[in-house]
N, C-alpha and C. Protein backbone atom coordinates (compact mmCIF):
# COMPACT_ATOMS: atom_id res chain seq x y z
N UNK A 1 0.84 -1.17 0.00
CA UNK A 1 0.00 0.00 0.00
C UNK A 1 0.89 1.24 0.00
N UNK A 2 0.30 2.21 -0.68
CA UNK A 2 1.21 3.70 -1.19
C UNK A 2 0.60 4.52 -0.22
N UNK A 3 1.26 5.23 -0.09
CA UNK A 3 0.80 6.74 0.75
C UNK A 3 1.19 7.40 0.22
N UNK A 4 0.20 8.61 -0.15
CA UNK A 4 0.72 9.90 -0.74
C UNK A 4 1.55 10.89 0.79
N UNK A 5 2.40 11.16 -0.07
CA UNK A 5 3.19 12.35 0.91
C UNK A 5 2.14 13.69 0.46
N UNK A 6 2.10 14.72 1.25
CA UNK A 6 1.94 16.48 0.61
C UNK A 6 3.23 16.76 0.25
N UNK A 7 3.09 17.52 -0.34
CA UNK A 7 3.53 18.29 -1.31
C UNK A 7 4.83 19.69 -0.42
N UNK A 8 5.89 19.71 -0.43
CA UNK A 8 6.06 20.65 0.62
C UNK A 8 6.58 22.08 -0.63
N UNK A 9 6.32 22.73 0.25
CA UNK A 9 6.88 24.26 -0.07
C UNK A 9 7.54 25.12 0.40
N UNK A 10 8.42 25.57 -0.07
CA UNK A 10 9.14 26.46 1.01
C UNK A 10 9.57 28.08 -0.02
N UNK A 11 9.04 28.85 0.52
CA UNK A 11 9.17 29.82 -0.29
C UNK A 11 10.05 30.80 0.58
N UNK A 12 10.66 30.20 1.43
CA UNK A 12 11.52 31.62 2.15
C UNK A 12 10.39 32.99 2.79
N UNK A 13 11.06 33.87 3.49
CA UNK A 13 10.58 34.69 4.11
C UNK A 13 10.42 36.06 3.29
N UNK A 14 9.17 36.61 3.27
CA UNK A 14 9.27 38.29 2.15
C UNK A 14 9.11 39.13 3.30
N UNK A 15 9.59 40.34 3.18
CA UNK A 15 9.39 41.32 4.37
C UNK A 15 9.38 42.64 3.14
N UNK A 16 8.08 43.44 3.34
CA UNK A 16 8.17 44.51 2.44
C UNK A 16 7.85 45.93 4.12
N UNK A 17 8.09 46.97 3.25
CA UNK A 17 7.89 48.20 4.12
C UNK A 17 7.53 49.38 2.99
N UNK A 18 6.47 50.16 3.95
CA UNK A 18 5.84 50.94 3.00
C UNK A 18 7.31 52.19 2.67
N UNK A 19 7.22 52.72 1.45
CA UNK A 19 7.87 53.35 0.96
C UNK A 19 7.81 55.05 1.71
N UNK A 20 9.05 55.41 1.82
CA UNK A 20 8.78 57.05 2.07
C UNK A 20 7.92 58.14 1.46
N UNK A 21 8.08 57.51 0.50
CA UNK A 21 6.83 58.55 -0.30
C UNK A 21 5.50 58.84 0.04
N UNK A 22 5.25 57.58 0.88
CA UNK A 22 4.06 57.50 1.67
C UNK A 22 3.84 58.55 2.18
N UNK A 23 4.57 59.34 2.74
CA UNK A 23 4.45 60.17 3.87
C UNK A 23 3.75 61.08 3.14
N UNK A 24 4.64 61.58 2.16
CA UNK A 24 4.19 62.45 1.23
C UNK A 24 3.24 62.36 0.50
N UNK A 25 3.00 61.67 0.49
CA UNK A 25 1.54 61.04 -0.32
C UNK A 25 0.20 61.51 0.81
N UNK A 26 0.74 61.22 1.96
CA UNK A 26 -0.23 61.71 2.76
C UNK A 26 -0.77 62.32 3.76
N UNK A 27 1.04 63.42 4.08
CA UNK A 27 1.53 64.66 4.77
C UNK A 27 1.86 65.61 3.71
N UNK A 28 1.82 65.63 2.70
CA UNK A 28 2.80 66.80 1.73
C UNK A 28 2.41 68.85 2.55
N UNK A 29 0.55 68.38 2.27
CA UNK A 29 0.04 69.63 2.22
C UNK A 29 0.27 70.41 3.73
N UNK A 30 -0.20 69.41 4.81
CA UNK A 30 0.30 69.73 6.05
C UNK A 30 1.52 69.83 6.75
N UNK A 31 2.71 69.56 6.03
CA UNK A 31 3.97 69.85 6.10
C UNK A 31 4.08 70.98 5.51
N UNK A 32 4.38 71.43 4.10
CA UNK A 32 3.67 72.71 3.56
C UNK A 32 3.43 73.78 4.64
N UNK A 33 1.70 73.69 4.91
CA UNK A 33 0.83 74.46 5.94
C UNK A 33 2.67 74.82 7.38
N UNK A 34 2.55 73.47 7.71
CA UNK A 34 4.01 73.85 8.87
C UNK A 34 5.00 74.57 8.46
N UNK A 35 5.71 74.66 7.73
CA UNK A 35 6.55 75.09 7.55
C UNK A 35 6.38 76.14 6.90
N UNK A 36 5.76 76.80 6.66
CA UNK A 36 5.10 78.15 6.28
C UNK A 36 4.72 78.36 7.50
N UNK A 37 4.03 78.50 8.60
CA UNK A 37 3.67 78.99 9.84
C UNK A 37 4.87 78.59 11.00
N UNK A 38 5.80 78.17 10.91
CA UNK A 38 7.31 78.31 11.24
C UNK A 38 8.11 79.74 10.80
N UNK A 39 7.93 79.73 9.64
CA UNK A 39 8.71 80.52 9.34
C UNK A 39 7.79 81.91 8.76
N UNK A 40 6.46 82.43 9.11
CA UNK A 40 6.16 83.41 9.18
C UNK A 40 6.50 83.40 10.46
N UNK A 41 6.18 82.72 11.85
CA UNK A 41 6.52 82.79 13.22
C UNK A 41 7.87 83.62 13.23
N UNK A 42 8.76 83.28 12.72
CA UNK A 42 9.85 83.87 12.62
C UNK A 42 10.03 85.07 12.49
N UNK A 43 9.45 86.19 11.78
CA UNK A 43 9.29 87.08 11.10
C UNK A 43 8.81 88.18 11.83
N UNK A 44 9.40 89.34 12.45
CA UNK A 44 8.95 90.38 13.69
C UNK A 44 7.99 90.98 12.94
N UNK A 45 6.72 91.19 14.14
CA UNK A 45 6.05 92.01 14.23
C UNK A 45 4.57 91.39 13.33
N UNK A 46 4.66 89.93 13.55
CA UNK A 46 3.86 89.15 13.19
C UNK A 46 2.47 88.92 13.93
N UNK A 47 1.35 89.02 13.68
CA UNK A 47 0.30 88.99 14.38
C UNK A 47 0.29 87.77 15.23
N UNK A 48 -0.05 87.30 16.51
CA UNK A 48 -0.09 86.00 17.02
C UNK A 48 1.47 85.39 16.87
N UNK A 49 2.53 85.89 16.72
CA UNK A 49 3.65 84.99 16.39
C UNK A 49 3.92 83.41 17.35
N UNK A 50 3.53 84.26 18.59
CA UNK A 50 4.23 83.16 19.06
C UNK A 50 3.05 81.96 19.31
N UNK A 51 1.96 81.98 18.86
CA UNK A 51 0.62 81.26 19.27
C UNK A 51 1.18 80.18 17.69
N UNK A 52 1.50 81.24 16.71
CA UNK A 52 1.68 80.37 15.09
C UNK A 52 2.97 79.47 15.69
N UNK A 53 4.17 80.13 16.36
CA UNK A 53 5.55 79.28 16.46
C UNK A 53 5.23 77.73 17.34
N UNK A 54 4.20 77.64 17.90
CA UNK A 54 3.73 76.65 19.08
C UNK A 54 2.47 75.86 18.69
N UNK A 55 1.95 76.40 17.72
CA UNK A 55 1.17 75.72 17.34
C UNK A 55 1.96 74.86 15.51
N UNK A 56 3.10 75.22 15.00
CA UNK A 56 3.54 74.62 14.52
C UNK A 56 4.10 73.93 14.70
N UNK A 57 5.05 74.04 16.23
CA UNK A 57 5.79 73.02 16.82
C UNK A 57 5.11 71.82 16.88
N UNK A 58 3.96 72.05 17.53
CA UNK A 58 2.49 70.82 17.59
C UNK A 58 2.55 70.15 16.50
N UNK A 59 2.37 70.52 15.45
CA UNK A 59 1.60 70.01 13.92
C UNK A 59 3.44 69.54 13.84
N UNK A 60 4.44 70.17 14.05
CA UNK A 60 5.89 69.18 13.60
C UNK A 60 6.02 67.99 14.51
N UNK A 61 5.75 68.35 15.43
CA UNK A 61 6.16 66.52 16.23
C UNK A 61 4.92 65.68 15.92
N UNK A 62 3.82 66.05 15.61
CA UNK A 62 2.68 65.39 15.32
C UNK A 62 3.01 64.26 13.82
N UNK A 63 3.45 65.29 12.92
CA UNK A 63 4.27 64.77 12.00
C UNK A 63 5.31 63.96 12.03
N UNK A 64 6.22 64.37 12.97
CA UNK A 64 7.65 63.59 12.49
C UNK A 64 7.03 61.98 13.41
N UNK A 65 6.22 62.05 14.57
CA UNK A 65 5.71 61.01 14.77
C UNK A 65 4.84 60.01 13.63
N UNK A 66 4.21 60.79 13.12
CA UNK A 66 3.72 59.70 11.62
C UNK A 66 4.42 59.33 11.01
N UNK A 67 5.73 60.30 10.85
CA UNK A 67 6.97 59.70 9.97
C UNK A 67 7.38 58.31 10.36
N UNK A 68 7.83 58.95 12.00
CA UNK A 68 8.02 57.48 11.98
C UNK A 68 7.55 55.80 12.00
N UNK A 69 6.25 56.08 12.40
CA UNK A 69 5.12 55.18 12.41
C UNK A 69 5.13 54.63 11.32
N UNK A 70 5.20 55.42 10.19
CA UNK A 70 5.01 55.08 8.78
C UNK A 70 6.50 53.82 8.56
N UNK A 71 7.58 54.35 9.18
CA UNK A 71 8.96 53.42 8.69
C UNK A 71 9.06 52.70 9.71
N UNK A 72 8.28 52.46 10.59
CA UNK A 72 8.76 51.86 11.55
C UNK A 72 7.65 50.18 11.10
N UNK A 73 6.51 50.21 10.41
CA UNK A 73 5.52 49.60 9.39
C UNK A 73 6.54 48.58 8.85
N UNK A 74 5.99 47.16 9.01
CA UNK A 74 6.70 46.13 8.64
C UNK A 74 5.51 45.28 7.84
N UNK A 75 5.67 44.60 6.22
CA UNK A 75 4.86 43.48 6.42
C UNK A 75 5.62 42.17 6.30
N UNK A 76 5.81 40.83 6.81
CA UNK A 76 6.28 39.78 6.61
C UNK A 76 5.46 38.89 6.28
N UNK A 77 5.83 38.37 5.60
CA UNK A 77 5.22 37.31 4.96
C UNK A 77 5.83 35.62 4.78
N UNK A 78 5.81 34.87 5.18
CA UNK A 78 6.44 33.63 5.80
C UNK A 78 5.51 32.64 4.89
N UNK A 79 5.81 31.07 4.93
CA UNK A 79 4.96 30.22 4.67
C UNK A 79 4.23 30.01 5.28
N UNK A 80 3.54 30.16 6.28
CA UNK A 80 2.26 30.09 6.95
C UNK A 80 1.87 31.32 7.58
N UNK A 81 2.44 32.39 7.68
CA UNK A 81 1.73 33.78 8.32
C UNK A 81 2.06 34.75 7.22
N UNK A 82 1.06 35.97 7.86
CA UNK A 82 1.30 37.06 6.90
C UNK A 82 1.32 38.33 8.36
N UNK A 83 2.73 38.68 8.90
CA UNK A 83 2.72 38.99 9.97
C UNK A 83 2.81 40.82 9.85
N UNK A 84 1.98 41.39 10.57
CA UNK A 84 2.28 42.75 10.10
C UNK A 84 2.38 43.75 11.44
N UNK A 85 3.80 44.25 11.60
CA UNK A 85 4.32 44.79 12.64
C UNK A 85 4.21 46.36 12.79
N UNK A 86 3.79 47.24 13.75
CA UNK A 86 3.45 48.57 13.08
C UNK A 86 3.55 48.71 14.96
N UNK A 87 4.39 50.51 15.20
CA UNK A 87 4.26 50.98 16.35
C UNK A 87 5.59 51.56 16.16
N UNK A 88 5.71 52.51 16.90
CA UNK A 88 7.12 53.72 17.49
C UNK A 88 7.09 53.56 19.05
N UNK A 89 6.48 53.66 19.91
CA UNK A 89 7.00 53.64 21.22
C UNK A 89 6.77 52.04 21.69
N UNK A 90 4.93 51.29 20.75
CA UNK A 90 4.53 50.41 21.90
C UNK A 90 4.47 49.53 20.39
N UNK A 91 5.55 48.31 20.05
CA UNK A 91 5.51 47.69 19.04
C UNK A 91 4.23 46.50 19.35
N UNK A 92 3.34 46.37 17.55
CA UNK A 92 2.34 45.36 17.78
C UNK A 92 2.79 44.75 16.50
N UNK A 93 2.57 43.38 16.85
CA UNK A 93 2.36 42.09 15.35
C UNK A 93 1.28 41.52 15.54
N UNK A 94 0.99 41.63 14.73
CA UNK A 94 -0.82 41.18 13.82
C UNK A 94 -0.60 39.92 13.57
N UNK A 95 -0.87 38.62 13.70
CA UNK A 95 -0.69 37.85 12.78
C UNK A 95 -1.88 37.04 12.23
N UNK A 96 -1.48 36.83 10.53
CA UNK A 96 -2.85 36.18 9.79
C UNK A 96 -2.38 35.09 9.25
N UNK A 97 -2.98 33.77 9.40
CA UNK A 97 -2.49 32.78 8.68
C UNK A 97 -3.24 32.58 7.41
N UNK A 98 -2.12 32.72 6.50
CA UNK A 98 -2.63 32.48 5.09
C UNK A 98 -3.40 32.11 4.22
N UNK A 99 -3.31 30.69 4.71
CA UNK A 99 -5.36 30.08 4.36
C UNK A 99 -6.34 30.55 4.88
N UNK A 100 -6.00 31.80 5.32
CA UNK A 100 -7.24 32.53 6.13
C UNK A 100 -7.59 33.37 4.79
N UNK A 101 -6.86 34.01 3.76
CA UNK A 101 -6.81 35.00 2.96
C UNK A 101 -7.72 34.41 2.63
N UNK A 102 -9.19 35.51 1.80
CA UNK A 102 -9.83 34.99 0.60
C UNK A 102 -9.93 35.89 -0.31
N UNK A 103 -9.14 37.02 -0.08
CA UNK A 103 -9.63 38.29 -1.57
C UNK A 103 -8.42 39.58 -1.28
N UNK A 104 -8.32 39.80 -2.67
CA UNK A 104 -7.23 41.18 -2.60
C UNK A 104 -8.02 42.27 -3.08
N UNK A 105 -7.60 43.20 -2.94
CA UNK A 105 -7.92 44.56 -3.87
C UNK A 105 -6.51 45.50 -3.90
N UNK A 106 -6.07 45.76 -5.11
CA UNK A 106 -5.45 47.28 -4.92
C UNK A 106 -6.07 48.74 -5.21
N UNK A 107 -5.84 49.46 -4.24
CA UNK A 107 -6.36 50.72 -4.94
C UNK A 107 -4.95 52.03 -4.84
N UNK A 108 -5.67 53.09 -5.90
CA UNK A 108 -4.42 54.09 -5.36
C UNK A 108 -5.19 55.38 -5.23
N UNK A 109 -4.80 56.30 -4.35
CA UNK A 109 -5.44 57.71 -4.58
C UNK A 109 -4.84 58.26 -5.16
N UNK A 110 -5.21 59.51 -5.91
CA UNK A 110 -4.74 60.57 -6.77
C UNK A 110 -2.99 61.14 -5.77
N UNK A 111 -3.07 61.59 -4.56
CA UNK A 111 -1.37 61.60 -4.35
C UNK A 111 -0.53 60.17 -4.28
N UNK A 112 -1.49 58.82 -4.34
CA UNK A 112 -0.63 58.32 -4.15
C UNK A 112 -0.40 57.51 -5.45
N UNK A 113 -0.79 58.26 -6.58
CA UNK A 113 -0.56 58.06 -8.35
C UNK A 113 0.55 58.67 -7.97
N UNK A 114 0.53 60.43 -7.84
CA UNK A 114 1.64 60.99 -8.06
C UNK A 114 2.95 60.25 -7.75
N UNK A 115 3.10 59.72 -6.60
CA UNK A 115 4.48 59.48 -6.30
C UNK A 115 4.27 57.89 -6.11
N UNK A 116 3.37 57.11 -7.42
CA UNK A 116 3.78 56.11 -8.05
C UNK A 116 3.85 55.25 -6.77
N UNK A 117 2.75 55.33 -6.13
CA UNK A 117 2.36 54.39 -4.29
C UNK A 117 0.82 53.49 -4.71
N UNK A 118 0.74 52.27 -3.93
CA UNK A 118 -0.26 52.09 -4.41
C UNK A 118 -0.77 51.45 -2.80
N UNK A 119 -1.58 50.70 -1.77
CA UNK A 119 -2.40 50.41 -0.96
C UNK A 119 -2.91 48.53 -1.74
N UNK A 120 -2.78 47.64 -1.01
CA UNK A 120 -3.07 46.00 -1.09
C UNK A 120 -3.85 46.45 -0.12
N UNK A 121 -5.06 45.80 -0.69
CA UNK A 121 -6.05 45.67 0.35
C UNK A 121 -6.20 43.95 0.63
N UNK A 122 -6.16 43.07 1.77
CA UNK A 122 -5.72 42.41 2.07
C UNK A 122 -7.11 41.17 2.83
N UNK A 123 -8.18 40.69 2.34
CA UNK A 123 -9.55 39.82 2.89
C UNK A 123 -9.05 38.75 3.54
N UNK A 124 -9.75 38.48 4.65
CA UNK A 124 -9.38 37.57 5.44
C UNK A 124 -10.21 37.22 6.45
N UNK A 125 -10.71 35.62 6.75
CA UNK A 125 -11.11 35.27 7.51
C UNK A 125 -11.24 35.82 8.56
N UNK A 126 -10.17 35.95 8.67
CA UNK A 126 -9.12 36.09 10.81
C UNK A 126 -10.26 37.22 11.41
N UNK A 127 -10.52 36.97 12.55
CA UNK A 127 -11.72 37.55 13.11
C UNK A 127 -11.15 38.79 13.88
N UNK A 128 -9.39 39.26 13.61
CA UNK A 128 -9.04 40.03 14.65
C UNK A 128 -8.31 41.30 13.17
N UNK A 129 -7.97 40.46 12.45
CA UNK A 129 -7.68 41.22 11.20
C UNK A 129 -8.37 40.95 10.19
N UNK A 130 -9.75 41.43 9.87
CA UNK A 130 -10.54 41.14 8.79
C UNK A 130 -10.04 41.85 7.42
N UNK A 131 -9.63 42.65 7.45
CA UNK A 131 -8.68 43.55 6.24
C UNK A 131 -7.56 44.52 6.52
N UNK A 132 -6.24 44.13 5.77
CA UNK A 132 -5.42 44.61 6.23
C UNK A 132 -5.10 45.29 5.17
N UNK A 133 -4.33 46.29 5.44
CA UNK A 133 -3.97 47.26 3.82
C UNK A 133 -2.39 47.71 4.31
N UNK A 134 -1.82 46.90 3.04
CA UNK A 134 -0.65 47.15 2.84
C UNK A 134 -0.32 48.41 2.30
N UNK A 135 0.21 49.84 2.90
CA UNK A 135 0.08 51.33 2.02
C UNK A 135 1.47 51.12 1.61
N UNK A 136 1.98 52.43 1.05
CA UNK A 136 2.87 52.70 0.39
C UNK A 136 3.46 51.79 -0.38
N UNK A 137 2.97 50.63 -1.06
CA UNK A 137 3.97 49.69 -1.71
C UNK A 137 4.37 50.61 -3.35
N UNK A 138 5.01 50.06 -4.00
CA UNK A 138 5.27 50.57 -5.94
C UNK A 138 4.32 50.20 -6.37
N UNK A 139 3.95 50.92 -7.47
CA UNK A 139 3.22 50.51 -7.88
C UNK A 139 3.26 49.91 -9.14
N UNK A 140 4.54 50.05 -9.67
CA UNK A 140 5.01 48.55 -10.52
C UNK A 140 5.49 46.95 -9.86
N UNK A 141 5.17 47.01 -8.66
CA UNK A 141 5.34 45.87 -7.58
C UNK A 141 4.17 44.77 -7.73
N UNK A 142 4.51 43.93 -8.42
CA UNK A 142 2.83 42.65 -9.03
C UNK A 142 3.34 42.16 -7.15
N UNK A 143 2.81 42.09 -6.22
CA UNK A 143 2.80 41.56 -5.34
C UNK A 143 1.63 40.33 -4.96
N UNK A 144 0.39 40.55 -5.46
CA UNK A 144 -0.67 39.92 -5.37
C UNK A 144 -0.48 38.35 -5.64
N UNK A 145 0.01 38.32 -7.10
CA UNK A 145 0.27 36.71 -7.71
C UNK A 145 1.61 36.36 -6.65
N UNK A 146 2.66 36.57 -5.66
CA UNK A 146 3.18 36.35 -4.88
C UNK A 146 2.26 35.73 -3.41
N UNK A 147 1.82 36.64 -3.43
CA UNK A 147 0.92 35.93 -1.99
C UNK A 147 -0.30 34.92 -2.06
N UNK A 148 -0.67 35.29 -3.45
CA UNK A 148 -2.14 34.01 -4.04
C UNK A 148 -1.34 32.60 -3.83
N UNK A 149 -0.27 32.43 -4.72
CA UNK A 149 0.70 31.20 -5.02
C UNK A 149 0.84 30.92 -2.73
N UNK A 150 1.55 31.67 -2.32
CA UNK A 150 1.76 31.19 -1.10
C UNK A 150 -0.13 30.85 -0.36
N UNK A 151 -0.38 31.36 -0.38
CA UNK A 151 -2.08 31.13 -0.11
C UNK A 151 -2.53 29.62 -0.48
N UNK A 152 -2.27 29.45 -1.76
CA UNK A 152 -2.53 28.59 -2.26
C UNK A 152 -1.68 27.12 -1.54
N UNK A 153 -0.41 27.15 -1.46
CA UNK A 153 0.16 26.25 -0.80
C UNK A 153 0.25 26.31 0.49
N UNK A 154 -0.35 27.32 1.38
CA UNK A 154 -0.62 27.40 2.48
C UNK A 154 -2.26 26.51 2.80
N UNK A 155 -3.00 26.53 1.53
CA UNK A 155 -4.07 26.13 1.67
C UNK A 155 -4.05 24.57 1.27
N UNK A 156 -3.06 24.06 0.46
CA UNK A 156 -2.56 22.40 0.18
C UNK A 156 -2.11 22.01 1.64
N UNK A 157 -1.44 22.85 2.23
CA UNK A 157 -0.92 22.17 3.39
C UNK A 157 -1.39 21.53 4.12
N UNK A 158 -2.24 22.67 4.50
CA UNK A 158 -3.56 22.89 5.60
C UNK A 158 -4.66 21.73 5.37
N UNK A 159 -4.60 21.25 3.93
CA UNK A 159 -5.83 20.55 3.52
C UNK A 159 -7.16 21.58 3.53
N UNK A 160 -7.26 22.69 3.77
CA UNK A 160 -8.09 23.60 3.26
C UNK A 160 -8.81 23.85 1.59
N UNK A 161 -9.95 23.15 2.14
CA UNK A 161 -10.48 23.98 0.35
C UNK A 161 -11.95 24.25 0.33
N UNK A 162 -12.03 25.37 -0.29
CA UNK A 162 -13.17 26.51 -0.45
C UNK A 162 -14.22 25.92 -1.20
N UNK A 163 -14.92 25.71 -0.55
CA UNK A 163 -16.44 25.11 -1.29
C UNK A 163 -17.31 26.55 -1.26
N UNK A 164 -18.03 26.27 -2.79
CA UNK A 164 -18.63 28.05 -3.14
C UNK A 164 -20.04 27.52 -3.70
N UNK A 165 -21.00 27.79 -3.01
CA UNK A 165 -22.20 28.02 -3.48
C UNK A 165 -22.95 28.76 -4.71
N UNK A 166 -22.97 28.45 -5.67
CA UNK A 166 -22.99 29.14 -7.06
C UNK A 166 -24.74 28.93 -7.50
């Protein structure tokens, strides 16, 4: 008597991070706004100066904190998880197991055409991460057929398969 073995896979570990442009994609105008009310602050004999110099200080650490939030944004992707790490003072990992995935979407907004960014929108079972959105990736980056293929052999593994009511 034969026994089938499964099938194994090993696709190594992917780790992507959203791109800097991000930021800009979705700080440009309010950086702008700051740094223009910095540097009228500057300027004697300015109405409110010092209310504008303190209230830009605000809107700059408010910022450079998104900055970093934004790079501090991890996604990994493993043969059985799709782990996504995000935090500056208090670090969190998400984790989704793969045969959980059932649907992608990409979308992009108009700044984040400009600087060529695009958003994976990410369906999933998992009752704690029902959609996850990957931001700032390229947007010449085919990432999708990368994670379907692991999905897919995450879902051979598992013995998982999708019965669909039609």
């Amino acid at each position: 008597m034969k026994t089938r073995t499964q099938p194994t896979y090993s696709f190594g570990t992917m780790v992507f991070r959203p791109r800097a442009r991000q930021y800009l994609a979705n700080d440009l105008i309010i950086t702008v706004v700051c740094l223009v009310g910095l540097a009228l602050s500057g300027i004697d004999g300015v109405f409110m100066g010092n209310v504008l110099l303190w209230a830009s200080l605000a809107i700059a650490a408010c910022l450079v904190y998104r900055f970093l939030y934004l790079r501090s944004m991890r996604f990994v992707i493993t043969d059985e998880q799709f782990i996504y790490e995000h935090g500056v003072f208090r670090r969190t990992r998400d984790f989704m197991e793969l045969y959980r995935i059932v649907d992608f979407r990409e979308e992009s907004s108009f700044s984040q055409r400009i600087f060529g960014l695009k958003t994976i929108q990410i369906y999933s079972g998992d009752r704690s991460t029902p959609r996850l959105d990957m931001t700032g990736m390229d947007m010449s980056a085919n990432l999708i057929p990368l994670i379907r293929e692991r999905v897919g052999a995450s879902r051979k593994r598992n013995g998982i398969y999708e019965i669909t009511n039609r």
